[in-house]
N, C-alpha and C. Protein backbone atom coordinates (compact mmCIF):
# COMPACT_ATOMS: atom_id res chain seq x y z
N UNK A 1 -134.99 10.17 38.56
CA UNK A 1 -134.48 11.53 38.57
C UNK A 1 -133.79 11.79 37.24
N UNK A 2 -133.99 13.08 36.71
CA UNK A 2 -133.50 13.17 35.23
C UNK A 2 -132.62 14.36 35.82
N UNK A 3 -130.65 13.74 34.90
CA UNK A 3 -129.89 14.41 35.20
C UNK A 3 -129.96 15.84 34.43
N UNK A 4 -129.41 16.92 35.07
CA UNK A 4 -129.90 17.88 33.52
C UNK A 4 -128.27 17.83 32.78
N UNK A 5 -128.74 18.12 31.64
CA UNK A 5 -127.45 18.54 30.57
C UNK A 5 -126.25 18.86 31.27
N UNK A 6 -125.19 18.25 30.88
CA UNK A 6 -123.63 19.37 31.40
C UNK A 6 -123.73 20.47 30.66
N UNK A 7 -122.95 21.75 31.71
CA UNK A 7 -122.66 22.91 30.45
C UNK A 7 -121.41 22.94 29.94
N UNK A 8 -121.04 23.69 29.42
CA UNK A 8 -119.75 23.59 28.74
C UNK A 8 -118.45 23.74 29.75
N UNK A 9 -118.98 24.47 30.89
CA UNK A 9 -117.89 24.67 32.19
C UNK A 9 -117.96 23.57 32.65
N UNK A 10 -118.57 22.37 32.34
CA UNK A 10 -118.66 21.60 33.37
C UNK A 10 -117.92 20.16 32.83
N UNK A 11 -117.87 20.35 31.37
CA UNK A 11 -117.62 20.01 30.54
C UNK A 11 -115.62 19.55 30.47
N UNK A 12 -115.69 21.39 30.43
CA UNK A 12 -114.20 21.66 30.42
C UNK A 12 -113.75 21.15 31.21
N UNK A 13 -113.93 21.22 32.76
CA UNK A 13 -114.03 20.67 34.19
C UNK A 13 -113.22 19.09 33.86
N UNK A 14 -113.98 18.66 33.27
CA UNK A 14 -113.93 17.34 33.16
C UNK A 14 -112.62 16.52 32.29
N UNK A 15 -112.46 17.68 31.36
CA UNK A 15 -111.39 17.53 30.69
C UNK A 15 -110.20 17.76 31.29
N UNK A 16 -110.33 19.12 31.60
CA UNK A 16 -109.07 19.24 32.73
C UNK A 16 -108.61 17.99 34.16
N UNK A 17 -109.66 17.87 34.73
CA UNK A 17 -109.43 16.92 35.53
C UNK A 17 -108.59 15.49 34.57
N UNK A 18 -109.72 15.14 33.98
CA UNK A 18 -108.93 13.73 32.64
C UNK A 18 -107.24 14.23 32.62
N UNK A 19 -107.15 15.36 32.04
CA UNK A 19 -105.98 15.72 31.56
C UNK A 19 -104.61 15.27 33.09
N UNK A 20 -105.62 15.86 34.11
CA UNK A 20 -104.11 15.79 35.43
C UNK A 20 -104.36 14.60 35.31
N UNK A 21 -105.53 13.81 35.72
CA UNK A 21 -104.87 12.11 35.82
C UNK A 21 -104.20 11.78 35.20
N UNK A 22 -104.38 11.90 33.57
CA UNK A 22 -103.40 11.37 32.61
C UNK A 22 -102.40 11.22 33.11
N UNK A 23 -101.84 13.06 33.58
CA UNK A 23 -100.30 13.71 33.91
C UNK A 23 -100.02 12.70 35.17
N UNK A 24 -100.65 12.45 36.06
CA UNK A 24 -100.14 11.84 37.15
C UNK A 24 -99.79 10.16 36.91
N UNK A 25 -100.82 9.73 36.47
CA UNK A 25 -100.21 8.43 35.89
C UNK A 25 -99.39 8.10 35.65
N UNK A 26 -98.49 8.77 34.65
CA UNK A 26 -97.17 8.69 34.10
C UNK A 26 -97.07 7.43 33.47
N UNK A 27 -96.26 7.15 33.78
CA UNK A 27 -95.79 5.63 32.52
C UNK A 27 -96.50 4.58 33.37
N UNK A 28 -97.29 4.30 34.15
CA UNK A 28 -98.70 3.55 34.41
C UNK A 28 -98.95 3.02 34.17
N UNK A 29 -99.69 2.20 33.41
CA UNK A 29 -100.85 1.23 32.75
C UNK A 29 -101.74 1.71 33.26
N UNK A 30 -102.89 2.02 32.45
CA UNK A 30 -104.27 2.25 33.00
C UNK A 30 -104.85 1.12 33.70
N UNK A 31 -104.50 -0.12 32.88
CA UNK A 31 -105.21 -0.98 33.62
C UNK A 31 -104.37 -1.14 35.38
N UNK A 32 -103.56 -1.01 35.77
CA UNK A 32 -102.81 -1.18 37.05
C UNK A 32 -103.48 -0.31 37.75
N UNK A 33 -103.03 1.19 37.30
CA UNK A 33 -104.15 2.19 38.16
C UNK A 33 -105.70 2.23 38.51
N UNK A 34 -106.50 1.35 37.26
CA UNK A 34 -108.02 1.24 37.88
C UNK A 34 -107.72 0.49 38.59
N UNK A 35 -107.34 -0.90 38.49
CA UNK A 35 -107.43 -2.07 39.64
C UNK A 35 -107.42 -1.27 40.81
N UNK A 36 -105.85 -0.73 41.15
CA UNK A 36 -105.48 -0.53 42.11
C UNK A 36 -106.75 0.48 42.87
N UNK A 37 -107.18 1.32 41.95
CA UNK A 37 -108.39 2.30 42.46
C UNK A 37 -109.56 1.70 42.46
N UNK A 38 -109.82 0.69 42.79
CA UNK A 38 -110.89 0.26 42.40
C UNK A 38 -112.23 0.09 41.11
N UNK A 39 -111.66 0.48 39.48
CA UNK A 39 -112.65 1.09 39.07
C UNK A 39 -112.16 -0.39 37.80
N UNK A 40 -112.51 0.03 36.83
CA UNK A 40 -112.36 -0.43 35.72
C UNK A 40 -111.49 0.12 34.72
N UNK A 41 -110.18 -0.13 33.56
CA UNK A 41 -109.65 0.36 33.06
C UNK A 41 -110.46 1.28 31.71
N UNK A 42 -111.65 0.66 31.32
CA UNK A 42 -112.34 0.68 31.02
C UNK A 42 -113.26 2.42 31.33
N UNK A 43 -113.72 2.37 32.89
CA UNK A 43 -113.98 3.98 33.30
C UNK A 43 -112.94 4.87 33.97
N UNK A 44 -111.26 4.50 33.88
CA UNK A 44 -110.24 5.30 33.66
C UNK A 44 -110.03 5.87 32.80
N UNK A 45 -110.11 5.18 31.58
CA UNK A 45 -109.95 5.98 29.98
C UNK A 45 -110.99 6.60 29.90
N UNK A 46 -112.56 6.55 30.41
CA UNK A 46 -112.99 7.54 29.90
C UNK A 46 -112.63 8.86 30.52
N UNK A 47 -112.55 8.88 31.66
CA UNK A 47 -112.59 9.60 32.85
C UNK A 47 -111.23 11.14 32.30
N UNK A 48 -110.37 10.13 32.34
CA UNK A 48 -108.64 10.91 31.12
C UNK A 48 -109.15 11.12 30.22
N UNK A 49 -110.45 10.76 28.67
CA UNK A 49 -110.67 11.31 28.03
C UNK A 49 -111.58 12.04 27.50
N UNK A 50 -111.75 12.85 29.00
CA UNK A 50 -113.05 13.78 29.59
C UNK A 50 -114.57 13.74 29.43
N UNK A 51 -114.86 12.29 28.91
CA UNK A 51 -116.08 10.98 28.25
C UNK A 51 -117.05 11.11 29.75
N UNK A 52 -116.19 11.34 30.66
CA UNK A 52 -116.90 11.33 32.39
C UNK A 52 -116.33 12.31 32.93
N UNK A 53 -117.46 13.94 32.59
CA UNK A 53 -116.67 14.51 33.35
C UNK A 53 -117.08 15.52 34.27
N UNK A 54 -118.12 14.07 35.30
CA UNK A 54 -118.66 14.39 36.51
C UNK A 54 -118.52 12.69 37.38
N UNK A 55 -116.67 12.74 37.39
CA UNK A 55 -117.28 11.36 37.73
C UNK A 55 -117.46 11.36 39.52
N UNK A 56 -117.60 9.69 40.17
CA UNK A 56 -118.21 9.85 41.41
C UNK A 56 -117.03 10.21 42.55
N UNK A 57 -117.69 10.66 43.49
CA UNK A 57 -116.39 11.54 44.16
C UNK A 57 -115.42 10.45 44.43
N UNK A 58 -115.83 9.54 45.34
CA UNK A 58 -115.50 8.28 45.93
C UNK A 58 -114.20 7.54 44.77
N UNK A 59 -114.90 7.53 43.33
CA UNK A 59 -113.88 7.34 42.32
C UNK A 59 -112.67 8.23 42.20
N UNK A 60 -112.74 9.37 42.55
CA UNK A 60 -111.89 10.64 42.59
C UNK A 60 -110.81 10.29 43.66
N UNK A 61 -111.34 10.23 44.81
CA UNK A 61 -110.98 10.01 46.21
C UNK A 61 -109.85 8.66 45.91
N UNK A 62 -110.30 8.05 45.53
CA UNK A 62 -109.21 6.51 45.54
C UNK A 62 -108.24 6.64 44.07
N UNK A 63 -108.60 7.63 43.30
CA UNK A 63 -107.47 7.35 41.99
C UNK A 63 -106.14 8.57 42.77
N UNK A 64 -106.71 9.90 43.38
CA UNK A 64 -106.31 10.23 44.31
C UNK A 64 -105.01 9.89 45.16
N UNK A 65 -105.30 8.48 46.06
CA UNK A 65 -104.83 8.03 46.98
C UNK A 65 -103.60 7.25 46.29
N UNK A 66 -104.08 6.46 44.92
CA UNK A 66 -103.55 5.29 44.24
C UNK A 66 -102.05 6.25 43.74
N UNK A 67 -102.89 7.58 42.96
CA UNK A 67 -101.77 8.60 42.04
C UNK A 67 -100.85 9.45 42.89
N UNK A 68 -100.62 9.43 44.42
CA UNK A 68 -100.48 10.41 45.17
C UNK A 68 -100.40 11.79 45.08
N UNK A 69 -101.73 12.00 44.42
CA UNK A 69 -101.95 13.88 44.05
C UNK A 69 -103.09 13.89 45.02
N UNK A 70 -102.68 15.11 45.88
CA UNK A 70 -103.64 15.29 47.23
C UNK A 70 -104.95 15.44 46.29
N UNK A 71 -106.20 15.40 47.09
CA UNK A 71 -107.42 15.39 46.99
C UNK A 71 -108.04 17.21 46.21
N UNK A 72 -106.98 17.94 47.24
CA UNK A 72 -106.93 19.57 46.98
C UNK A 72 -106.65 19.92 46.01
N UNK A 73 -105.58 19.44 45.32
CA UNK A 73 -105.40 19.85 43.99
C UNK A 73 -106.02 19.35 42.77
N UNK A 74 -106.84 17.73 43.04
CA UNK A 74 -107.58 17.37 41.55
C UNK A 74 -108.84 18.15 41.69
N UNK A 75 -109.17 18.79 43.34
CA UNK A 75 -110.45 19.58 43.20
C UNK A 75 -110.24 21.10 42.59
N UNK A 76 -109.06 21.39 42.78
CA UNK A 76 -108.36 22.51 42.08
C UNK A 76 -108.48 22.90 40.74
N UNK A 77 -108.42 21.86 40.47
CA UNK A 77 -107.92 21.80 38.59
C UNK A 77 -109.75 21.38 38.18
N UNK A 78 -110.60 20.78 38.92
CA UNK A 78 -111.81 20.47 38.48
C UNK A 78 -112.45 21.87 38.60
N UNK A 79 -112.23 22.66 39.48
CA UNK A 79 -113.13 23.79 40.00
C UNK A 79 -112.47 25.14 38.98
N UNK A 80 -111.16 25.22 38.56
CA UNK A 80 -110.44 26.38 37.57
C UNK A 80 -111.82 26.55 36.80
N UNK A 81 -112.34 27.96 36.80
CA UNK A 81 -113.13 28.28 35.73
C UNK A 81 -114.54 27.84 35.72
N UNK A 82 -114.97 27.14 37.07
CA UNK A 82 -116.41 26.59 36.90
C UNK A 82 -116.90 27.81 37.73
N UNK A 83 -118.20 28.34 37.21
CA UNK A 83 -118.45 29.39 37.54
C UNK A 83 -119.38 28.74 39.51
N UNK A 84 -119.75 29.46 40.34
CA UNK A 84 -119.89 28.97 41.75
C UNK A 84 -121.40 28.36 41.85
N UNK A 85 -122.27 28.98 41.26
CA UNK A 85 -123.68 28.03 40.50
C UNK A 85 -124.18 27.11 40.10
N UNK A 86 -122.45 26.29 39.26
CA UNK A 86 -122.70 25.35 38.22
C UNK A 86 -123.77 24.28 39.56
């Protein structure tokens, strides 16, 4: 299956999202927060430096749980400005 291109909303999306994890992290270690989320510190930084920014929900769902920012609001800040099509 060939993914198609991001657009630029989808793009932004991605950044913004990066951006709240960053914010929620706080004085953190990235590496503590992937462990703890299951991922790699490795696809945390990209994820914060909007490198992934369609990542998998499931990844969302557990950085989520780890950062205690409800589920509602990182879909909040992902969805600001994505037009309802994307």
């Amino acid at each position: 299956m060939i993914r198609p291109p991001l657009t630029p909303d989808l793009i932004a999306a991605g950044r913004r999202l990066g951006a709240a994890l960053r914010t929620a992290r706080g004085d953190r270690s990235q590496a503590e927060v992937a462990l703890a989320a299951g991922i790699s510190p490795e696809t945390l930084r990209k994820i914060e430096a909007g490198r992934v920014p369609t990542p998998a929900f499931g990844t969302i769902v557990n950085l989520s749980e780890v950062l205690g920012v409800p589920l509602a609001d990182l879909a909040d800040t992902w969805l600001t400005a994505v037009p309802v099509n994307s």
